[in-house]
Protein backbone atom coordinates (compact mmCIF):
# COMPACT_ATOMS: atom_id res chain seq x y z
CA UNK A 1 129.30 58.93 58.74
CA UNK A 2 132.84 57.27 59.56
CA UNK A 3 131.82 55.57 62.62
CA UNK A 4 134.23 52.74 64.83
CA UNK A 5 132.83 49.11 65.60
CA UNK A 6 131.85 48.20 68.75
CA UNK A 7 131.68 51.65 70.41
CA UNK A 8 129.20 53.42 72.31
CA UNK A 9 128.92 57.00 71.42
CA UNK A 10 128.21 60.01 73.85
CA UNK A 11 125.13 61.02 71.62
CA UNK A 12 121.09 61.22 70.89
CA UNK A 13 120.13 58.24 68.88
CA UNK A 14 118.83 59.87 65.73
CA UNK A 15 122.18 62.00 65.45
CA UNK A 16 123.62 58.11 65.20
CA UNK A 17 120.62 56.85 63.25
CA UNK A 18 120.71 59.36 60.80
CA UNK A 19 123.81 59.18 59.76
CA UNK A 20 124.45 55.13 59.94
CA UNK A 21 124.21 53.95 56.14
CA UNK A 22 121.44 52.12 54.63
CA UNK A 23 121.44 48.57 55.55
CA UNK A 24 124.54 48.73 57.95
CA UNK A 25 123.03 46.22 60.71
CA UNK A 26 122.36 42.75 60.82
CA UNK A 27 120.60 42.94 64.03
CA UNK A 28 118.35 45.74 65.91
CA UNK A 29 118.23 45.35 69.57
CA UNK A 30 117.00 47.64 71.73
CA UNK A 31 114.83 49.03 74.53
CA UNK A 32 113.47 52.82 73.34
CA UNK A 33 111.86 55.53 75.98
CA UNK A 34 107.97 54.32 76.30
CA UNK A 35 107.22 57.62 77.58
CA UNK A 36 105.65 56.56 80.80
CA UNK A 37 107.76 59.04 83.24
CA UNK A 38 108.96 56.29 85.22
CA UNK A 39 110.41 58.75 87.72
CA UNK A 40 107.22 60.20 89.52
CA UNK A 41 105.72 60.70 92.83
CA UNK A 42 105.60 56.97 93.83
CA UNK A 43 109.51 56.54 92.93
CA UNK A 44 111.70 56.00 96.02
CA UNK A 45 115.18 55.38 94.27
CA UNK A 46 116.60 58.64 92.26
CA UNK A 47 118.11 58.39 89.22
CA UNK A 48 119.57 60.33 86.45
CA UNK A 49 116.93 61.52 83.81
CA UNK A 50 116.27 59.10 80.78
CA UNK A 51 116.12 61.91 78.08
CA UNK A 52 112.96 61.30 76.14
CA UNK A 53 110.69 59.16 78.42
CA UNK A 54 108.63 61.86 80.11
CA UNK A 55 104.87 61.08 80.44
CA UNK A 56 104.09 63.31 77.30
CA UNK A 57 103.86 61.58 73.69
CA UNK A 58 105.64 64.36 72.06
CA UNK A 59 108.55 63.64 73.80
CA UNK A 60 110.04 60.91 71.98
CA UNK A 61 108.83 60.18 68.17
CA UNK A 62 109.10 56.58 68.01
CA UNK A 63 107.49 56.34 64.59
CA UNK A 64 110.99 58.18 63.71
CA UNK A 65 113.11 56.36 65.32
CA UNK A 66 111.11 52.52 63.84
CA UNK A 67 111.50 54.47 59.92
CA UNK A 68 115.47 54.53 61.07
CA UNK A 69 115.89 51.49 62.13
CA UNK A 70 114.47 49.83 59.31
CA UNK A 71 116.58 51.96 57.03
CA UNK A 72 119.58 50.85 58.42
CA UNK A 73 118.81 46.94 58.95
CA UNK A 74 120.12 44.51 56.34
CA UNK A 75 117.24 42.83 54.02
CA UNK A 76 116.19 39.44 55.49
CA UNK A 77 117.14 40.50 59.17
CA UNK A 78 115.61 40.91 62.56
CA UNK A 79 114.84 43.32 64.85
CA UNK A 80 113.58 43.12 68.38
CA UNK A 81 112.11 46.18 70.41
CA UNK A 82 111.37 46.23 74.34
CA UNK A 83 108.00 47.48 75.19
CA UNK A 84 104.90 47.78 77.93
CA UNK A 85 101.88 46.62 77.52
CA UNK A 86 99.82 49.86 77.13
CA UNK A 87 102.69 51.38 74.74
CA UNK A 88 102.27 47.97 72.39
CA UNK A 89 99.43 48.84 70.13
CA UNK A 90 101.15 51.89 69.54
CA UNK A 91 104.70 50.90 68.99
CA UNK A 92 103.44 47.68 67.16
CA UNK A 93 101.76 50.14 64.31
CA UNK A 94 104.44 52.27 64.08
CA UNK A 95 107.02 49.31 63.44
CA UNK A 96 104.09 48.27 60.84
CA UNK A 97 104.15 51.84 59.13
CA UNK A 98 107.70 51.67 58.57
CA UNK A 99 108.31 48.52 56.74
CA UNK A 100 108.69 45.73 59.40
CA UNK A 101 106.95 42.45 59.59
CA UNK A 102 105.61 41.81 63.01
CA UNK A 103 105.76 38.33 63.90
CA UNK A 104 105.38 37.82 67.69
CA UNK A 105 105.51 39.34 71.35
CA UNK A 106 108.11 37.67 73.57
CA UNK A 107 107.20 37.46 77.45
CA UNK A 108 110.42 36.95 79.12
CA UNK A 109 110.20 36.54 82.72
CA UNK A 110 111.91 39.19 85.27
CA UNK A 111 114.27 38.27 88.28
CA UNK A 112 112.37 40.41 90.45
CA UNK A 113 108.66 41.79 90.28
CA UNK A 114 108.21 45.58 90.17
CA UNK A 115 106.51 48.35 88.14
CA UNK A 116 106.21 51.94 87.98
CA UNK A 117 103.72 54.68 89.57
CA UNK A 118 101.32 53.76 92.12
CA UNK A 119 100.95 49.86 92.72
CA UNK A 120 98.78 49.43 95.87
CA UNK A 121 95.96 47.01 94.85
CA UNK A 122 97.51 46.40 91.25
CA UNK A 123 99.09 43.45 89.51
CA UNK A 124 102.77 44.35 89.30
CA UNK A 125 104.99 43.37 86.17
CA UNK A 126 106.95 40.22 86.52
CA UNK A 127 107.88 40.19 82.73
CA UNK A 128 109.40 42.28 79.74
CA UNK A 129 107.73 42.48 76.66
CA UNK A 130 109.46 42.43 73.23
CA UNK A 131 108.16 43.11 69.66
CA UNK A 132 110.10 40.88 67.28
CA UNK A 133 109.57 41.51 63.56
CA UNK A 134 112.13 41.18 60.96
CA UNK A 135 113.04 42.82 57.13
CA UNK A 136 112.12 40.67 54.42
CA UNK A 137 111.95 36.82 55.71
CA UNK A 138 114.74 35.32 58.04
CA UNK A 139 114.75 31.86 59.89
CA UNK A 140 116.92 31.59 62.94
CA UNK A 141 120.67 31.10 62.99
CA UNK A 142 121.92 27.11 63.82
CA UNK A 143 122.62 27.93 67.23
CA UNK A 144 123.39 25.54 69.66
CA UNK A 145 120.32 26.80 71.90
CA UNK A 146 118.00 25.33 69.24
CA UNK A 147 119.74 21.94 68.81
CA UNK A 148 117.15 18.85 68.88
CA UNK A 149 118.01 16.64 71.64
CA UNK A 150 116.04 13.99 69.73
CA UNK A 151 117.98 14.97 66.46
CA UNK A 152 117.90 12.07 63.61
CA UNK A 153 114.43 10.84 64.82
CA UNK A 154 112.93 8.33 67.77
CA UNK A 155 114.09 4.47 66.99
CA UNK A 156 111.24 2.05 65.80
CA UNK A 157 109.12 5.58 65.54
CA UNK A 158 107.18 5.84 62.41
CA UNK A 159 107.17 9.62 62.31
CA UNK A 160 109.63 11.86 60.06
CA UNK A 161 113.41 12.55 60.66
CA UNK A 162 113.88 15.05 63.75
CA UNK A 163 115.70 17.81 62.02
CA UNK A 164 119.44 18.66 63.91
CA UNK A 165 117.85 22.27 65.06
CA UNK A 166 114.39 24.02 65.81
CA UNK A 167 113.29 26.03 62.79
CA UNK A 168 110.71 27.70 66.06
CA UNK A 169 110.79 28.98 69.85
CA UNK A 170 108.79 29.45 72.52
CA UNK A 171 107.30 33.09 72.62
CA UNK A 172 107.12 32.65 76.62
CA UNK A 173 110.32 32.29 78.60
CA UNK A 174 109.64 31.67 81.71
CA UNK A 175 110.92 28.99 84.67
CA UNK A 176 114.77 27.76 84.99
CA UNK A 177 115.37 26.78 81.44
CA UNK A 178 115.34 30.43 80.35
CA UNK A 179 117.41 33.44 81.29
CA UNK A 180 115.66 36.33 83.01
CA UNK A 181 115.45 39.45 81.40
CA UNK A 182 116.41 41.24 84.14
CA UNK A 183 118.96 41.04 86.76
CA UNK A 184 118.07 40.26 90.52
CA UNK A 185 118.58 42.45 93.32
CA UNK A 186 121.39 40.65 94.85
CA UNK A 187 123.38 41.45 91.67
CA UNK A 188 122.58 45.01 91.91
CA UNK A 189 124.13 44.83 95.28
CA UNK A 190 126.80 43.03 94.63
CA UNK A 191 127.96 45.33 91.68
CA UNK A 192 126.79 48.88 92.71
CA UNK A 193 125.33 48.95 88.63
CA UNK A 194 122.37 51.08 89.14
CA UNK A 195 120.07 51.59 85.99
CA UNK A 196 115.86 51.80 86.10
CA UNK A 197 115.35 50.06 82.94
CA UNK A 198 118.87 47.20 82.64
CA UNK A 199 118.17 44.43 80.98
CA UNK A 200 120.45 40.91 81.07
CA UNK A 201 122.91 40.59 79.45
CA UNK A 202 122.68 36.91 79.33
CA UNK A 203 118.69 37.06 77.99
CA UNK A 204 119.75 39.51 75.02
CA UNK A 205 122.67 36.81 74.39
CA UNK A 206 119.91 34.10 73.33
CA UNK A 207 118.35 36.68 71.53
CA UNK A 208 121.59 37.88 69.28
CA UNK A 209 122.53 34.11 69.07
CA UNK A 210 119.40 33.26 67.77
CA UNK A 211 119.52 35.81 64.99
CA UNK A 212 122.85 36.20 63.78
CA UNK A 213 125.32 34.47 62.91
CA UNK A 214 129.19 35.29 64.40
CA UNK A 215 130.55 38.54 63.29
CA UNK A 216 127.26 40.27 62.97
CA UNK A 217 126.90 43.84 63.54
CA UNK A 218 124.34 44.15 66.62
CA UNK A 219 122.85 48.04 66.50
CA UNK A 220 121.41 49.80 69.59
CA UNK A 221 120.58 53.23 69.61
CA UNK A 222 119.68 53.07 72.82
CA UNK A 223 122.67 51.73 74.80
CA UNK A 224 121.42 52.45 78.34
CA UNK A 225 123.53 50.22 81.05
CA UNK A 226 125.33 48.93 77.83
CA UNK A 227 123.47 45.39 78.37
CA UNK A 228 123.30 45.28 74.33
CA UNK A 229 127.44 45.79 73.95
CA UNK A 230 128.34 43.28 76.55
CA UNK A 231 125.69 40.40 75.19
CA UNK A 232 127.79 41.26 71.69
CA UNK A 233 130.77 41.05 72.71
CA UNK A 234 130.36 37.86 74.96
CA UNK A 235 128.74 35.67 71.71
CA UNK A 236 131.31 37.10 69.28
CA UNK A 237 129.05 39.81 67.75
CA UNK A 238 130.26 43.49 66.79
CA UNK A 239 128.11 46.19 68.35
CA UNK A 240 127.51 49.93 67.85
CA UNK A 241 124.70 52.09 69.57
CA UNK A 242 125.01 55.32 71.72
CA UNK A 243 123.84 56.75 75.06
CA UNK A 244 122.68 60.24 75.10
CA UNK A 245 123.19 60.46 79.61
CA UNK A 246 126.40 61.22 80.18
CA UNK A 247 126.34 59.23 83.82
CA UNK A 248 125.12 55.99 81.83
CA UNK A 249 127.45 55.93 79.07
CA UNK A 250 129.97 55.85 82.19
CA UNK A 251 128.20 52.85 83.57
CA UNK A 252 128.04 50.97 80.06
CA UNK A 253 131.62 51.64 79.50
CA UNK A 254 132.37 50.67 83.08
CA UNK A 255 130.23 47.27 82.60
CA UNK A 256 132.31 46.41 79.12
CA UNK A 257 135.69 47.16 80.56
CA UNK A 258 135.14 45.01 83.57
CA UNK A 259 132.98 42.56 82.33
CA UNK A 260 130.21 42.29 84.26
């Protein structure tokens, strides 16, 4: 397929997956349908259908869509997959099955606390989860997010040199040091950008900075809001995905011409 960096197609994922050469992405970042039916009878806000995350299994085959996606990603790369807890064991042995090494859950902390279905007398979600697991081995890029602040070791210590960046992060983001991975009501407001699932663009940033270096071709097949294509953009990544709703591909076009 002849396909044009950083665009978001009007399309179903695997039409894009399919035809995206092998080993064409240095970076998988995405957040597929869990099939939960997150529109039911407990859901006060409408929105337009998310085509493939109805309640049923059969409605989205994820252990497709992981083969794909590890098909396409560059040896020695990473890929990182939003998830819920009771779709993990699932989408963790899928990822498995086709190729990927699993090497943590990230918790990152929402700006607001919500959930889906009925949530009287239940523990609502205040965090996203996220599988990361890479192809072949990869450490993390020299960002400046994991400079030492102690770099070239403690004076008079008797301990090793403090290497110039973390070769590890904290699984857990959570308090003021760490962006949310969601984006607060008052932003909603403020914009009018209406999407049930949007992620932040400034938590997928850290992510993409973390795991690529500048230039890198960042591949979502699952666009959504267009969170992925704006965190590109803004760290000097290239990005390519699609969005198979035809109301938000509007909105993730909208959100990378003005910015926000």
């Amino acid at each position: 397929m002849d396909y044009t960096l950083d665009t978001i197609y009007l399309m179903d994922a695997f039409e894009l997956l399919e035809r995206l050469p092998d080993a064409a992405a240095d970076l998988i970042l995405t957040d597929p349908p869990y099939g939960i039916g997150y529109q039911n009878q407990f859901t006060q806000t409408p929105h337009p259908e998310i085509i493939g995350d109805g309640i049923k299994e059969c409605d989205f085959d994820y252990e497709h869509m992981a083969r794909e996606c590890y098909r396409i990603l560059k040896l020695n790369s990473h890929a990182y997959f939003f998830t819920r807890f009771d779709r993990y064991p699932l989408h963790y042995a899928a990822l498995e099955q086709a190729g990927f090494t699993i090497k943590n859950c990230l918790v990152i902390e929402k700006n607001t606390v919500g959930g889906i279905g009925d949530l009287l007398g239940s523990y609502a979600s205040n965090a996203e989860w996220v599988i990361f697991c890479q192809k072949g081995r990869r450490r993390f890029f020299k960002t400046r997010l994991l400079r030492n602040h102690r770099f070239g070791g403690i004076p008079g210590a008797k301990r090793k040199q403090v290497p110039e960046f973390k070769t590890r992060f904290p699984a857990c983001w959570f308090g003021p040091e760490y962006p949310k991975s969601t984006y607060s009501t008052g932003w909603h407001q403020r914009t009018g950008f209406s999407h049930p699932t949007m992620k932040n663009a400034a938590c997928l940033e850290w992510l993409i900075q973390i795991s690529t270096a500048p230039d890198a071709l960042v591949v979502d097949p699952f666009m959504g809001s267009g969170s992925t294509a704006l965190a590109a953009v803004n760290t000097g990544r290239h990005f390519l995905g699609c969005e198979i709703v035809p109301e938000y591909h509007a909105l993730a076009l909208q959100r990378l011409e003005t910015g926000i």
